[in-house]
Every structure is written in structure tokens, then in C-alpha cells.
C-alpha atoms as a PDB file:
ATOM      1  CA  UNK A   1       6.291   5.784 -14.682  1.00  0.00           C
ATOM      2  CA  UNK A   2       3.855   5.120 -11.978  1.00  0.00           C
ATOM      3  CA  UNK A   3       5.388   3.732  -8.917  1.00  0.00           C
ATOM      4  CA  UNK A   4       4.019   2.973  -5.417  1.00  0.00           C
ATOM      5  CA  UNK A   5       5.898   2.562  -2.513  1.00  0.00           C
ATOM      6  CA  UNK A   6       4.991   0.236   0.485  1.00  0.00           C
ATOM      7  CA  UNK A   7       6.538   0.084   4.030  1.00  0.00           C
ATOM      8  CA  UNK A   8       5.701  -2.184   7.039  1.00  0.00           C
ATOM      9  CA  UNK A   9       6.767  -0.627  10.299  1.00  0.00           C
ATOM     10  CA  UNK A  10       6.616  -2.294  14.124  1.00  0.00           C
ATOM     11  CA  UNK A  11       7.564   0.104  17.066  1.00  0.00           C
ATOM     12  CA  UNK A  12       7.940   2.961  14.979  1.00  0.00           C
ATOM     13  CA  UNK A  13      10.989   1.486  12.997  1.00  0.00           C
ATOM     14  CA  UNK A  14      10.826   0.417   9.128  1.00  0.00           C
ATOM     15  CA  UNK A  15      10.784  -3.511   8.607  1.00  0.00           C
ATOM     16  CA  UNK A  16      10.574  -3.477   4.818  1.00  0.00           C
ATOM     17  CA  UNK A  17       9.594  -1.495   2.145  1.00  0.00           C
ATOM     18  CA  UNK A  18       9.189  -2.323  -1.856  1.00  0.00           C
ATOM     19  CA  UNK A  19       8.820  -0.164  -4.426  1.00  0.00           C
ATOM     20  CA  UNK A  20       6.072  -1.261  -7.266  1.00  0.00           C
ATOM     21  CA  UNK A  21       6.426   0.139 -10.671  1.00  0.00           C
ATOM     22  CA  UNK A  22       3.943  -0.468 -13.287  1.00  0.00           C
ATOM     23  CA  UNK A  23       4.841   1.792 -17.079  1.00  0.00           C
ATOM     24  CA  UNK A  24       1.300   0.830 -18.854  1.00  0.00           C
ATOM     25  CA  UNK A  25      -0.380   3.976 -19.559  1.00  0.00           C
ATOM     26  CA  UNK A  26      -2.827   1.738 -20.889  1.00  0.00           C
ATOM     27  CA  UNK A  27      -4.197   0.901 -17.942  1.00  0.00           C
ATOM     28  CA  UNK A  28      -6.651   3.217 -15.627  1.00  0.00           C
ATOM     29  CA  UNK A  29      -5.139   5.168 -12.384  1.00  0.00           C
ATOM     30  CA  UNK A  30      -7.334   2.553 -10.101  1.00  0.00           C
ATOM     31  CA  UNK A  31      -5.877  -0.403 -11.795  1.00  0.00           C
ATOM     32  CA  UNK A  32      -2.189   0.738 -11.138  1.00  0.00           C
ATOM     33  CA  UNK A  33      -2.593   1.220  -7.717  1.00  0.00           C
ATOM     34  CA  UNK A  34      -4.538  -1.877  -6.703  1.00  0.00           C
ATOM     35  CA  UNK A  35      -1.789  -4.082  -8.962  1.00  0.00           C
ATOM     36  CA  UNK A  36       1.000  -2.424  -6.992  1.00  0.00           C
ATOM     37  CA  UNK A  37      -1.069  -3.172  -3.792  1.00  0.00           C
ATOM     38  CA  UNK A  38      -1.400  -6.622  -4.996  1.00  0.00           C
ATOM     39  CA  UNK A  39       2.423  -6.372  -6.096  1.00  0.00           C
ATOM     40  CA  UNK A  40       3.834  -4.894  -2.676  1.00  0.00           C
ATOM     41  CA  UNK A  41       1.769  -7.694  -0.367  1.00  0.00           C
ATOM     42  CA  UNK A  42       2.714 -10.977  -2.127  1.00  0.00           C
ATOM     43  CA  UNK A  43       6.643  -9.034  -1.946  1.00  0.00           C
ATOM     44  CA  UNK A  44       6.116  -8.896   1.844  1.00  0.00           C
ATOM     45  CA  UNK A  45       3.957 -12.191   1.805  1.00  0.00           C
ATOM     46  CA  UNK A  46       1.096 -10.858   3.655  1.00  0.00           C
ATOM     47  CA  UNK A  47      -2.581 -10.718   2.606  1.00  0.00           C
ATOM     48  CA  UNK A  48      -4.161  -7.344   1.153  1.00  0.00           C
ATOM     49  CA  UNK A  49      -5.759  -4.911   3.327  1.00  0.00           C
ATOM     50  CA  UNK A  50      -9.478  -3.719   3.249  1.00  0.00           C
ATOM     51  CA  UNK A  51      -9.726  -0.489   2.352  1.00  0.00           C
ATOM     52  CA  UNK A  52     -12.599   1.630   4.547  1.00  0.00           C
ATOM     53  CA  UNK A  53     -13.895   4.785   4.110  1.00  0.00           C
ATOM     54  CA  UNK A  54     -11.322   6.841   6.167  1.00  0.00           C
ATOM     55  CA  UNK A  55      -8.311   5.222   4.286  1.00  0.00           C
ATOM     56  CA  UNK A  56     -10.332   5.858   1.004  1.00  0.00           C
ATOM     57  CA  UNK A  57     -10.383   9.864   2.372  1.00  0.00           C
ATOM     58  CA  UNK A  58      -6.929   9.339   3.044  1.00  0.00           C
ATOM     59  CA  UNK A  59      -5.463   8.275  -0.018  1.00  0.00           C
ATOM     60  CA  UNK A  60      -7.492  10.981  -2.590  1.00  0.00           C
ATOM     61  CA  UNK A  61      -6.180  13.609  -0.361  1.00  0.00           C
ATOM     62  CA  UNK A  62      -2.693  13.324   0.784  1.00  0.00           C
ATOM     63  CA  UNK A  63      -1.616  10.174  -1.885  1.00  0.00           C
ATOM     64  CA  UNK A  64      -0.760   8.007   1.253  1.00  0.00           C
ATOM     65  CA  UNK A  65      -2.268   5.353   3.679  1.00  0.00           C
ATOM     66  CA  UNK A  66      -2.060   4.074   6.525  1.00  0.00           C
ATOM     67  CA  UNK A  67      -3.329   0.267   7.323  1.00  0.00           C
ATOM     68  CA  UNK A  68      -3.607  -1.446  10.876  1.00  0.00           C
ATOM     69  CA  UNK A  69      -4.719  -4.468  12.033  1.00  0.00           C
ATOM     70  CA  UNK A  70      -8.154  -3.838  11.464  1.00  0.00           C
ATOM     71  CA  UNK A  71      -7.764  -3.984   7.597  1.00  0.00           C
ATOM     72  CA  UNK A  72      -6.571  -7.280   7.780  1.00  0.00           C
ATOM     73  CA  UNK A  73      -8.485 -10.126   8.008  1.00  0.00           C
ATOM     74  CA  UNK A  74      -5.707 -12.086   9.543  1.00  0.00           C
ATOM     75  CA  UNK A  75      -3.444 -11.599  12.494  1.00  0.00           C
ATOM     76  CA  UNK A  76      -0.356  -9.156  11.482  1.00  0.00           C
ATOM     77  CA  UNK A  77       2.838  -8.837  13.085  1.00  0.00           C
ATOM     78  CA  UNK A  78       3.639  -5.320  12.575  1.00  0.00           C
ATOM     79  CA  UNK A  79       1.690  -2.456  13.199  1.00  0.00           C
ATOM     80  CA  UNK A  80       1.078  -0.803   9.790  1.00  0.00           C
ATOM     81  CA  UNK A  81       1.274  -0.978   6.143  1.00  0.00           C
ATOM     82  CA  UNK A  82       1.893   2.592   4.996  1.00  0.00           C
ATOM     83  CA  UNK A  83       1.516   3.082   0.851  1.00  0.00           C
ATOM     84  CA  UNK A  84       2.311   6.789  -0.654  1.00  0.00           C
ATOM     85  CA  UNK A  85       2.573   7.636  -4.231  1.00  0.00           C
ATOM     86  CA  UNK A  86       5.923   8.379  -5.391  1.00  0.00           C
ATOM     87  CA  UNK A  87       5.355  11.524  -8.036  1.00  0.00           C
ATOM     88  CA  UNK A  88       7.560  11.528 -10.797  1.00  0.00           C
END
């Protein structure tokens, strides 16, 4: 089962964290993860973040990200999203 897990953190402390799970094989590797994206925001009711290049580098490398504020369009509270694929 693919699952993605998403934490918010503010002052170096975890605020919340989700894990999204998604079991349809069917469905291509990109697809999972940007459902769980979509999954994990609307669970911590914020809006998705914009993924650039270094985040992109990131993420095919190491399996986790890091978002600030300047992935969001709109003013966050916290000071990063952090997703990381959870192997199974």
C-alpha cells in the first residue's frame, strides 16, 4: 500500500501530521502522490503547495520535501509542510 505522510511544524515542533493511504495499483506513481498531497492539505485545511524545481530535486532523491511559505500562494501559519514516503 502506498502511503504518504504529511507534517506541519512551527518553531521546530510538530503541529499535525496525517497519514494518506491510497491501495490502487491502478493508478500511476505521480497520481498517488499528488492525491495524497491533495488528501493531506484539505486534512490540515490549507491550500496545496507549488512545487519548484529544488523541491522537485528533492523529492526524486531522498522521497521527502520540504515546503515554506514561498510555495504557498497564501499566508501560512507554520513554517513548513514536510511530505516523505513511507516504504512498505
Amino acid at each position: 500500500m502506498f502511503r504518504l505522510w504529511g507534517k506541519i511544524f512551527k518553531d521546530n515542533r510538530l503541529l499535525k501530521d496525517h497519514v494518506a493511504t491510497d491501495g490502487d495499483y491502478s493508478k500511476d506513481r505521480k497520481t498517488m502522490i499528488f492525491d495524497a498531497i491533495r488528501e493531506i492539505c484539505h486534512e490540515f485545511d490549507i491550500a496545496e503547495p507549488i512545487w519548484l524545481l529544488p523541491n522537485i530535486d528533492d523529492f526524486a532523491y531522498r522521497g521527502k520535501v520540504r515546503f515554506n511559505a514561498d510555495n504557498f500562494i497564501e499566508q501560512i501559519d507554520f513554517d513548513y509542510l514536510e511530505i516523505q514516503i513511507i516504504e512498505e
